[in-house]
N, C-alpha and C. Protein backbone atom coordinates (compact mmCIF):
# COMPACT_ATOMS: atom_id res chain seq x y z
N UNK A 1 -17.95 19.33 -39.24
CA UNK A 1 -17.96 18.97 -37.83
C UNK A 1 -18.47 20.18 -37.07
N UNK A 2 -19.60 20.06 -36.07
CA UNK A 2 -19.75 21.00 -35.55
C UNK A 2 -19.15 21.14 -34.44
N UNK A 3 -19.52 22.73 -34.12
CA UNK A 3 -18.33 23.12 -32.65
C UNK A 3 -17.99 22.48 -31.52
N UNK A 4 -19.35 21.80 -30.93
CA UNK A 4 -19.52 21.10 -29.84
C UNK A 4 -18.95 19.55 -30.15
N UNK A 5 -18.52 19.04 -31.22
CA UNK A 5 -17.89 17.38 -31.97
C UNK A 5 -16.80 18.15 -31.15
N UNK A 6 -16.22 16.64 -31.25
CA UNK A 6 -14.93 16.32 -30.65
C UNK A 6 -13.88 15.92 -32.09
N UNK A 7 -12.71 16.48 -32.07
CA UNK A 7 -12.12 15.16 -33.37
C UNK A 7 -12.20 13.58 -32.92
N UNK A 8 -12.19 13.07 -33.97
CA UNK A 8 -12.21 11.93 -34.29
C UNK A 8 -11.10 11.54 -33.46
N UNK A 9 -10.28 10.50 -32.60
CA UNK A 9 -9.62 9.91 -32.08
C UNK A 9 -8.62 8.79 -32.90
N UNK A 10 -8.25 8.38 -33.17
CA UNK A 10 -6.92 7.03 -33.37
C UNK A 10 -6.84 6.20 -32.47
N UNK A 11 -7.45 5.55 -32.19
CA UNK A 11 -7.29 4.35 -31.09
C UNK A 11 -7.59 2.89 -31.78
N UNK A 12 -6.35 2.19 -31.41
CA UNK A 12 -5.84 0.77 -31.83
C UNK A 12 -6.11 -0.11 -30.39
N UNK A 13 -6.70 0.45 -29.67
CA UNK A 13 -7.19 -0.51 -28.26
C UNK A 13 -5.95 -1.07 -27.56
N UNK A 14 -6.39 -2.11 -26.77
CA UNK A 14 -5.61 -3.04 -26.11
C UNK A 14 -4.74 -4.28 -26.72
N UNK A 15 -3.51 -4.75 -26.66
CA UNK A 15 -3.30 -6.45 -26.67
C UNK A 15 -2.28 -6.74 -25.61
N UNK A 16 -2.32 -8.24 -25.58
CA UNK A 16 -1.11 -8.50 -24.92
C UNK A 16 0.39 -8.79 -25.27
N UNK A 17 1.10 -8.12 -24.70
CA UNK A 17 2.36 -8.32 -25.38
C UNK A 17 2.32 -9.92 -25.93
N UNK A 18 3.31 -10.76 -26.71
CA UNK A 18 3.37 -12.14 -27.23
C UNK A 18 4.94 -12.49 -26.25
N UNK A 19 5.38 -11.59 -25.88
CA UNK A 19 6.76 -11.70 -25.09
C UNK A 19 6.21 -12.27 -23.76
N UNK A 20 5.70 -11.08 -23.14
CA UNK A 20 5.33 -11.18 -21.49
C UNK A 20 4.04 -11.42 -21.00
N UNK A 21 3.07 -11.13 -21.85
CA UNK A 21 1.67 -11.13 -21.77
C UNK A 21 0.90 -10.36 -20.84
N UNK A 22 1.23 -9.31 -20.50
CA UNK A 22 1.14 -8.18 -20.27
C UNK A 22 0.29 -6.93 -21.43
N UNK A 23 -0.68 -6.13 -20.98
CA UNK A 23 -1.47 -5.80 -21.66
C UNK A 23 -0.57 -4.32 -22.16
N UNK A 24 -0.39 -3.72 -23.36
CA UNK A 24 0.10 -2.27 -23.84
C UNK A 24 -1.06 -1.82 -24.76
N UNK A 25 -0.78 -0.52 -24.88
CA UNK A 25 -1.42 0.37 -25.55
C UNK A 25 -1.07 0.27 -26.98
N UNK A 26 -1.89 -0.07 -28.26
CA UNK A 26 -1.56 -0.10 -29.52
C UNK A 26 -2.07 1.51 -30.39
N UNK A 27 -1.26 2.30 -30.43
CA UNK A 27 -1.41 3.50 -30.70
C UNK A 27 -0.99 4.39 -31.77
N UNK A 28 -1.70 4.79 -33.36
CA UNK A 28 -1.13 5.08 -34.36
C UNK A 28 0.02 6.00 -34.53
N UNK A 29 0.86 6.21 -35.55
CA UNK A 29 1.97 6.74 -35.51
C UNK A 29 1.43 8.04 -36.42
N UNK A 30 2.60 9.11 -36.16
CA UNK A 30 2.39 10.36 -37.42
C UNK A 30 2.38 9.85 -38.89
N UNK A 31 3.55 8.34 -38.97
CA UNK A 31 4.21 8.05 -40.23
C UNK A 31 3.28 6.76 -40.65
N UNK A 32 1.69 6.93 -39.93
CA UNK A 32 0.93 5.94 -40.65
C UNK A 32 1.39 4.44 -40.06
N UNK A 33 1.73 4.25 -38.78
CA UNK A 33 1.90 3.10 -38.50
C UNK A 33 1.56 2.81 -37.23
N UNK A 34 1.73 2.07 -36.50
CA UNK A 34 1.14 1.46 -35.20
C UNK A 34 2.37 1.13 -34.10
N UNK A 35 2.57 1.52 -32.75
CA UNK A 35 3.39 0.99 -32.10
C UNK A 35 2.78 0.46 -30.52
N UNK A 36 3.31 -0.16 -29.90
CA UNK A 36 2.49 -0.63 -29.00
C UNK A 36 3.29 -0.09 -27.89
N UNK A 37 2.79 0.54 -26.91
CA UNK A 37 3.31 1.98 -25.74
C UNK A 37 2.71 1.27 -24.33
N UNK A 38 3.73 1.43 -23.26
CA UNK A 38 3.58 1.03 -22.23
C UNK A 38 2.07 1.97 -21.60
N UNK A 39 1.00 1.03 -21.18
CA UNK A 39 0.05 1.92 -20.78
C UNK A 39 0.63 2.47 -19.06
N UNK A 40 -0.50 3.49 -19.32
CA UNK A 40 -0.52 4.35 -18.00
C UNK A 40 1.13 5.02 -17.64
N UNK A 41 1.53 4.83 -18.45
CA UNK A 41 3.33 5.64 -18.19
C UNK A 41 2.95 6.40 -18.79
N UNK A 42 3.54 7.88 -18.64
CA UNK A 42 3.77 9.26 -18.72
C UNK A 42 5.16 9.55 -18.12
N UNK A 43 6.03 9.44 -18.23
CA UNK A 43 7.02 10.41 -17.91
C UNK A 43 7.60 11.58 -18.30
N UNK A 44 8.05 12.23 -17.42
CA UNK A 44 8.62 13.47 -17.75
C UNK A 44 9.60 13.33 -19.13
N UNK A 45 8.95 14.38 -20.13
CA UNK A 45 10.11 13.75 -21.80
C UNK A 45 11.60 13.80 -21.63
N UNK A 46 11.78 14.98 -20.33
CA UNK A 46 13.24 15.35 -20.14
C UNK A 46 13.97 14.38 -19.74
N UNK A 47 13.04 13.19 -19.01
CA UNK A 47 14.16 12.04 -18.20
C UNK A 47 14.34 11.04 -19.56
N UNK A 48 13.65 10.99 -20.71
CA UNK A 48 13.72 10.04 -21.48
C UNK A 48 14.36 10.81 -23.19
N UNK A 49 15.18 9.83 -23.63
CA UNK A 49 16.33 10.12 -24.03
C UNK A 49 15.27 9.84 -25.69
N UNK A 50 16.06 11.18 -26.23
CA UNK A 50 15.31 12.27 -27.67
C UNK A 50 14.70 11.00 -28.53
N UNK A 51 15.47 10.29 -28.93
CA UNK A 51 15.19 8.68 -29.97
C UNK A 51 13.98 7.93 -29.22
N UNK A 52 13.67 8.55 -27.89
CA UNK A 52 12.82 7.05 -27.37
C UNK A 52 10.94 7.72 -27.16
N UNK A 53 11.47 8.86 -26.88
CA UNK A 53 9.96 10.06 -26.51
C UNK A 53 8.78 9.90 -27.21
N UNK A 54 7.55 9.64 -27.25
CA UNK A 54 6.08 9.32 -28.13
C UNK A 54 5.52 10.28 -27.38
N UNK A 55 5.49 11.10 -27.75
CA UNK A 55 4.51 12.94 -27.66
C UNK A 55 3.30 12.17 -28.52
N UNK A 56 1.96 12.38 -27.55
CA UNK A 56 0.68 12.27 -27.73
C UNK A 56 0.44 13.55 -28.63
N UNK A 57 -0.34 13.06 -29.82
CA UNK A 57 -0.47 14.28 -30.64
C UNK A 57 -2.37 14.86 -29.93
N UNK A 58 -2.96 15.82 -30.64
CA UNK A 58 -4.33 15.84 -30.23
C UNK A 58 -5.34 15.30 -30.68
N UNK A 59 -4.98 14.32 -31.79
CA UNK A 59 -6.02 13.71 -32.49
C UNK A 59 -5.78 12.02 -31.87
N UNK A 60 -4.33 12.25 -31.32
CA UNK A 60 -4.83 10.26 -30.49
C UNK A 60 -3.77 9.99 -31.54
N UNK A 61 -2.78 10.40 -32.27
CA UNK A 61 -1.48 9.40 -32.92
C UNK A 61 -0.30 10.20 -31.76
N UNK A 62 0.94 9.24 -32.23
CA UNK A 62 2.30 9.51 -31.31
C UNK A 62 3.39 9.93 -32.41
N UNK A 63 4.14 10.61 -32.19
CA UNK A 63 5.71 11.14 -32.83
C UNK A 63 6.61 10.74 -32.05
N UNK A 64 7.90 10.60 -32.52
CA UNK A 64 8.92 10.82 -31.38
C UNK A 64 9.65 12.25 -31.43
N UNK A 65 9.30 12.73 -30.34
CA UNK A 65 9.38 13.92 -30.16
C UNK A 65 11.04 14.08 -29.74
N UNK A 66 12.07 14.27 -31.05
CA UNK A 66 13.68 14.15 -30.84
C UNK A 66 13.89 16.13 -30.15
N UNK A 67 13.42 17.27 -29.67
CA UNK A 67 13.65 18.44 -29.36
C UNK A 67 14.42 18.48 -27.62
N UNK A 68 15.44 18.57 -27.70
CA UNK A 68 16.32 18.54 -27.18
C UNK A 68 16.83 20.37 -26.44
N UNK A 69 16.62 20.36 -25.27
CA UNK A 69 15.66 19.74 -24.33
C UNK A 69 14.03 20.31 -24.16
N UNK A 70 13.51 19.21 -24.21
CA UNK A 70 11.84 19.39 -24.19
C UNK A 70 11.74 20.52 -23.09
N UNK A 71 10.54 20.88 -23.17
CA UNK A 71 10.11 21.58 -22.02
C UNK A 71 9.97 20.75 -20.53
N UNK A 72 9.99 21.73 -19.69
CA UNK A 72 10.49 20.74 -18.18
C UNK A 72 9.27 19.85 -17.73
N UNK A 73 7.41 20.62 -18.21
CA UNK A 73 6.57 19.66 -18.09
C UNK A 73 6.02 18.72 -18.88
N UNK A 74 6.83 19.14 -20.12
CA UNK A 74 6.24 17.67 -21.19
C UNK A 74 6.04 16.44 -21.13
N UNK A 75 5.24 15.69 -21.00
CA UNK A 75 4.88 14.63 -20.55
C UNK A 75 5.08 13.58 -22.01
N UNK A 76 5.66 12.46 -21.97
CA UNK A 76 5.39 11.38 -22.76
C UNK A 76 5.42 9.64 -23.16
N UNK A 77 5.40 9.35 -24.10
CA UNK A 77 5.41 7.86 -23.65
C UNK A 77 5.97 7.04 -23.89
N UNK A 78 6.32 5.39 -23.44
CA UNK A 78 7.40 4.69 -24.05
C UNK A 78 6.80 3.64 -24.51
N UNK A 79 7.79 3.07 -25.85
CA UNK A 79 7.26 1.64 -25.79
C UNK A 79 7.27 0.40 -25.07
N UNK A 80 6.51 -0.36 -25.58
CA UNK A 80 6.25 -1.51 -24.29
C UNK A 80 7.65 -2.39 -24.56
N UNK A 81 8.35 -2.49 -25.43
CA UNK A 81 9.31 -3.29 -25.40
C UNK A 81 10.64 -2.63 -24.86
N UNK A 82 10.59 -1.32 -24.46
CA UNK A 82 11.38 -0.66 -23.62
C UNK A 82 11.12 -1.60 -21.91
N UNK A 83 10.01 -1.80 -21.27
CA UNK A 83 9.77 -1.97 -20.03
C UNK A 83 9.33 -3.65 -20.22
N UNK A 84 9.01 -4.62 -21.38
CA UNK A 84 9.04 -5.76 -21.20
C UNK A 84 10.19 -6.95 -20.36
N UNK A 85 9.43 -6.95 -19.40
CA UNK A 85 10.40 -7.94 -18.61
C UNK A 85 10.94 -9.13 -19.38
N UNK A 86 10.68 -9.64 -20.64
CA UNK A 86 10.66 -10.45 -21.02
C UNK A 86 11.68 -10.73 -22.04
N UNK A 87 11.84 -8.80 -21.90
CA UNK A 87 12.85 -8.50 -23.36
C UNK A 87 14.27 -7.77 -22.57
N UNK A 88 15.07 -8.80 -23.12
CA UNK A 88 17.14 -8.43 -22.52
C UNK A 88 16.92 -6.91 -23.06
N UNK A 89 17.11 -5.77 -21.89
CA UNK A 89 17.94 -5.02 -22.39
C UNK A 89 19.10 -4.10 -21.15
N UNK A 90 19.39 -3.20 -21.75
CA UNK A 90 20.51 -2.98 -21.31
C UNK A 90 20.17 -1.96 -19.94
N UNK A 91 20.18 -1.41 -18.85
CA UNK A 91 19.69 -0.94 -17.87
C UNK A 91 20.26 0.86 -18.60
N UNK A 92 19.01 1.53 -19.67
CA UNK A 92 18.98 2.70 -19.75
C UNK A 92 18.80 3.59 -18.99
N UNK A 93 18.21 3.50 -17.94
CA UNK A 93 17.85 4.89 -17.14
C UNK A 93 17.02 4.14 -15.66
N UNK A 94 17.62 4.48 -14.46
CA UNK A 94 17.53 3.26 -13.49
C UNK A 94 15.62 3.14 -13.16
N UNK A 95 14.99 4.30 -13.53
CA UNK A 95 13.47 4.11 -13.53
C UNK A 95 12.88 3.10 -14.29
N UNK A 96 13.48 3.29 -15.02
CA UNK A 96 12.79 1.83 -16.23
C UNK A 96 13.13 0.44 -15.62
N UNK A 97 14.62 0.48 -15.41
CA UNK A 97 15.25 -0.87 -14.70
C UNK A 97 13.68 -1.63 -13.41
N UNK A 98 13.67 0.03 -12.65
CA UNK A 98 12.26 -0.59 -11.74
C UNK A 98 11.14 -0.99 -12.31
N UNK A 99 10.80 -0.21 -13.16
CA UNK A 99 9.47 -0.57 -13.84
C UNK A 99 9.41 -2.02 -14.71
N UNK A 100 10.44 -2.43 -15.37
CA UNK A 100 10.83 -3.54 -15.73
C UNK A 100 10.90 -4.87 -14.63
N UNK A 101 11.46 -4.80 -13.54
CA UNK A 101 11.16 -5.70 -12.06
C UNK A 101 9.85 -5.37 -11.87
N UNK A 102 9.04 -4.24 -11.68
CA UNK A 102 7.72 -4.31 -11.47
C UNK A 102 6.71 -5.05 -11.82
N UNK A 103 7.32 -5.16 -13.18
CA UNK A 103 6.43 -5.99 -14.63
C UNK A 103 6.35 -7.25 -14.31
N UNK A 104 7.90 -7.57 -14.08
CA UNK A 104 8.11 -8.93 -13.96
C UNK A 104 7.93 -9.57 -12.94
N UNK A 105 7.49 -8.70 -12.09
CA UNK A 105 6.40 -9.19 -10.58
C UNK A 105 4.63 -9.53 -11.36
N UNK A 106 4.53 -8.08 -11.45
CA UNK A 106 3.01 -8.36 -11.92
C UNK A 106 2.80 -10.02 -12.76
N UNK A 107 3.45 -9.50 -14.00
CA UNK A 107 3.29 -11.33 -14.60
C UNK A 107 3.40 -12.60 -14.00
N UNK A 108 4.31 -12.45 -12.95
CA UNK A 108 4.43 -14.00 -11.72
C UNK A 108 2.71 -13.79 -11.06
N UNK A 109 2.49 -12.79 -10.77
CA UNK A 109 1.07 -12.18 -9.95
C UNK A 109 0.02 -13.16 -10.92
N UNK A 110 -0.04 -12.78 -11.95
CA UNK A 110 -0.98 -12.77 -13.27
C UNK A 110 -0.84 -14.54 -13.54
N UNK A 111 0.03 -14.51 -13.41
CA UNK A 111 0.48 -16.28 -13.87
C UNK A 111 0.62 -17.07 -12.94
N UNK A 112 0.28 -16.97 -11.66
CA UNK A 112 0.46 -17.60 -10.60
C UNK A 112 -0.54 -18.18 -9.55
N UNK A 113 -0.55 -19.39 -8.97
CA UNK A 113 -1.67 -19.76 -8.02
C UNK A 113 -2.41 -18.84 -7.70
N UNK A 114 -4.32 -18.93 -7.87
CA UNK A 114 -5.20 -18.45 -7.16
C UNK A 114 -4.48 -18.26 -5.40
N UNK A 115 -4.85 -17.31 -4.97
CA UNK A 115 -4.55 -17.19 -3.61
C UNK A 115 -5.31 -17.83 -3.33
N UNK A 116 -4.82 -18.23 -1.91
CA UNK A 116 -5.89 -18.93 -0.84
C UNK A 116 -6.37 -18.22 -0.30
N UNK A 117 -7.68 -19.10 0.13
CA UNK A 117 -8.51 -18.59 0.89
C UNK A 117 -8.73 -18.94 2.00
N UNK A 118 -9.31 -17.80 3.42
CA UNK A 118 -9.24 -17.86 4.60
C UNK A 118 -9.97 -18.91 5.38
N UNK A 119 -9.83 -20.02 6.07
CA UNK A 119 -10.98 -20.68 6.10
C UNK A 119 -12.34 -19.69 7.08
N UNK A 120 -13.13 -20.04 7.63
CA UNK A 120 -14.49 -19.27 8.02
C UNK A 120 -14.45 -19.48 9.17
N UNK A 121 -13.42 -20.11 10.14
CA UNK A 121 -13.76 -20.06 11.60
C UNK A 121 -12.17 -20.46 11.53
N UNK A 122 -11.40 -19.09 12.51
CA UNK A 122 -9.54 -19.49 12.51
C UNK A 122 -10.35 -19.99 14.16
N UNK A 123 -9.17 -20.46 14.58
CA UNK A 123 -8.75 -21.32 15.96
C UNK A 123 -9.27 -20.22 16.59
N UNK A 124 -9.43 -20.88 18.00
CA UNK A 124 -9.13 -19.34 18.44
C UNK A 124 -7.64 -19.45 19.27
N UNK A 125 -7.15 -18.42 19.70
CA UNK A 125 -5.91 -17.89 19.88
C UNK A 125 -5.79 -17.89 21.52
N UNK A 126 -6.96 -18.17 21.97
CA UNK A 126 -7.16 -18.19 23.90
C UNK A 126 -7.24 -19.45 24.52
């Protein structure tokens, strides 16, 4: 590989959850396996509890990063069945609780009547 190459990446793309139908990140593991990670979340590793943490490695796979306590800017990620609206769980940490109602907005959004449209001449108001 020359200097100016990039490594090679790990990317398992997009699907939709089969729960909520909602799109996650499918992203290889250290231990050779695949988990599917809430996209665009990053949280701080410190707010999220040692068993649950997916530390982005540099080649594009995830660990769970159990180091107790992470550094204060470590950034990392969760799985999608942590924040699936679709999936009972128990209210771990009250950010998720939101992000979980968030979800379960978006999907009514996603699954729900075309909006209407404005007609091209309102009343007039005088």
């Amino acid at each position: 590989m020359g200097a100016s190459e990039e490594p090679q990446r790990l990317d398992g793309g997009q699907s939709r959850c089969p729960r909520c139908g909602l799109l996650g990140d499918w992203v290889a593991t250290l231990d050779h396996d695949w988990v599917l990670l809430e996209p665009d979340m990053r949280p701080l590793a410190h707010t999220v509890p040692a068993d649950r943490r997916w530390i982005e490695l540099s080649d594009g796979r995830v660990t769970v990063y159990g180091v107790c306590p992470p550094d204060q800017f470590q950034r990392c990620r969760i799985e999608h069945d942590l924040a699936c609206p679709a999936q009972p769980l128990p209210d771990l940490w009250p950010w998720l609780t939101s992000l979980r109602t968030e979800n379960a907005r978006r999907v009514e959004r996603q699954n729900g009547p075309e909006p209407r449209t404005c007609p091209e001449h309102w009343p007039d108001a005088g």
